[in-house]
Protein backbone atom coordinates (compact mmCIF):
# COMPACT_ATOMS: atom_id res chain seq x y z
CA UNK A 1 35.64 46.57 -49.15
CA UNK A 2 35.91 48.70 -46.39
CA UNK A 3 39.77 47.84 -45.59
CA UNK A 4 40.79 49.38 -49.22
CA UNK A 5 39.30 52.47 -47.71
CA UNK A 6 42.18 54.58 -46.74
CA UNK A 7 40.32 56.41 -44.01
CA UNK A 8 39.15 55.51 -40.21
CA UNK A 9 36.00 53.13 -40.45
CA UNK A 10 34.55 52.33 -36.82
CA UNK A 11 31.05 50.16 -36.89
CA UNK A 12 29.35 50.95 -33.27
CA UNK A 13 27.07 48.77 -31.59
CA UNK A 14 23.84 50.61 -30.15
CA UNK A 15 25.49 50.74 -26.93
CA UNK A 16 28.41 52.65 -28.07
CA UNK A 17 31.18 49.98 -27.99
CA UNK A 18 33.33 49.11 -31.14
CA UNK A 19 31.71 46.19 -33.60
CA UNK A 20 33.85 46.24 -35.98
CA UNK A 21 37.46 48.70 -37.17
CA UNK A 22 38.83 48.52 -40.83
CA UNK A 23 42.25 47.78 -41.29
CA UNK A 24 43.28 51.29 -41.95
CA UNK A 25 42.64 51.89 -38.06
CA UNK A 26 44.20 48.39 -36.88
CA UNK A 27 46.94 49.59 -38.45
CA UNK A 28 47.46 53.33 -37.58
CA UNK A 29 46.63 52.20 -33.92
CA UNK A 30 48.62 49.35 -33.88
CA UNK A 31 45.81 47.12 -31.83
CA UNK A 32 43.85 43.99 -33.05
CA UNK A 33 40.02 43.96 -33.50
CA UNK A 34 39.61 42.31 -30.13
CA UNK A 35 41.40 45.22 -28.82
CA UNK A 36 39.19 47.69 -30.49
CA UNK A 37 36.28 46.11 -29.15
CA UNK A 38 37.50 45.90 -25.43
CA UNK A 39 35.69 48.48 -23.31
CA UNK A 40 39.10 50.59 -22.32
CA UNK A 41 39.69 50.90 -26.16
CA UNK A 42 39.41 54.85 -26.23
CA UNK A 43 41.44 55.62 -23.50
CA UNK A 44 44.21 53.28 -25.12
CA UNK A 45 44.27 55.20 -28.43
CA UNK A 46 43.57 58.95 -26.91
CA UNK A 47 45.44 60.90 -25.32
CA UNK A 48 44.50 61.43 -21.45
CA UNK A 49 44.10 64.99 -22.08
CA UNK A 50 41.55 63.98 -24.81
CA UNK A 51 39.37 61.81 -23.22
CA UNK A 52 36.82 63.55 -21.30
CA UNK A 53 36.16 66.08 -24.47
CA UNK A 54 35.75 62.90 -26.13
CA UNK A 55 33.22 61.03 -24.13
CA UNK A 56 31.23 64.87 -24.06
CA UNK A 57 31.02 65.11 -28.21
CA UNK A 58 29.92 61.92 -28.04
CA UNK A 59 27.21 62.00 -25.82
CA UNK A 60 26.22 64.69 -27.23
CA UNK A 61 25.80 63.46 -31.17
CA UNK A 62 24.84 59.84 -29.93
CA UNK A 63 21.48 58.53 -28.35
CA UNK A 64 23.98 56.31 -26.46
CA UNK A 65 26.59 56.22 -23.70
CA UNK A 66 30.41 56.02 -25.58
CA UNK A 67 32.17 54.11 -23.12
């Protein structure tokens, strides 16, 4: 259901780390599931520049670390 979904769908586990991406993000990114779900997964799809904002919003909205 959720690959028919033409928008970014990203299932987290409580630690923060990647469960599950819908096709629609396989295929923007270009990366398999597996890679999704590796721990350097974030700072493969975001732009250096990016990354530390990134990990701050997200620490900031989650009760988790984003790795």
């Amino acid at each position: 259901m959720t690959d028919a979904i033409a928008t970014f769908i990203h299932v987290l586990r409580p630690d923060g780390t990647a469960l599950y991406a819908n096709q629609t993000v396989l295929d923007h990114t270009g990366l398999t599931l597996e890679d999704v779900q590796r721990e350097d997964y974030r700072v493969r799809v975001f732009h250096p520049e990016d990354v530390e904002r990134l990990y701050e919003e997200c620490a900031r909205r989650l009760p988790v670390t984003c790795l």
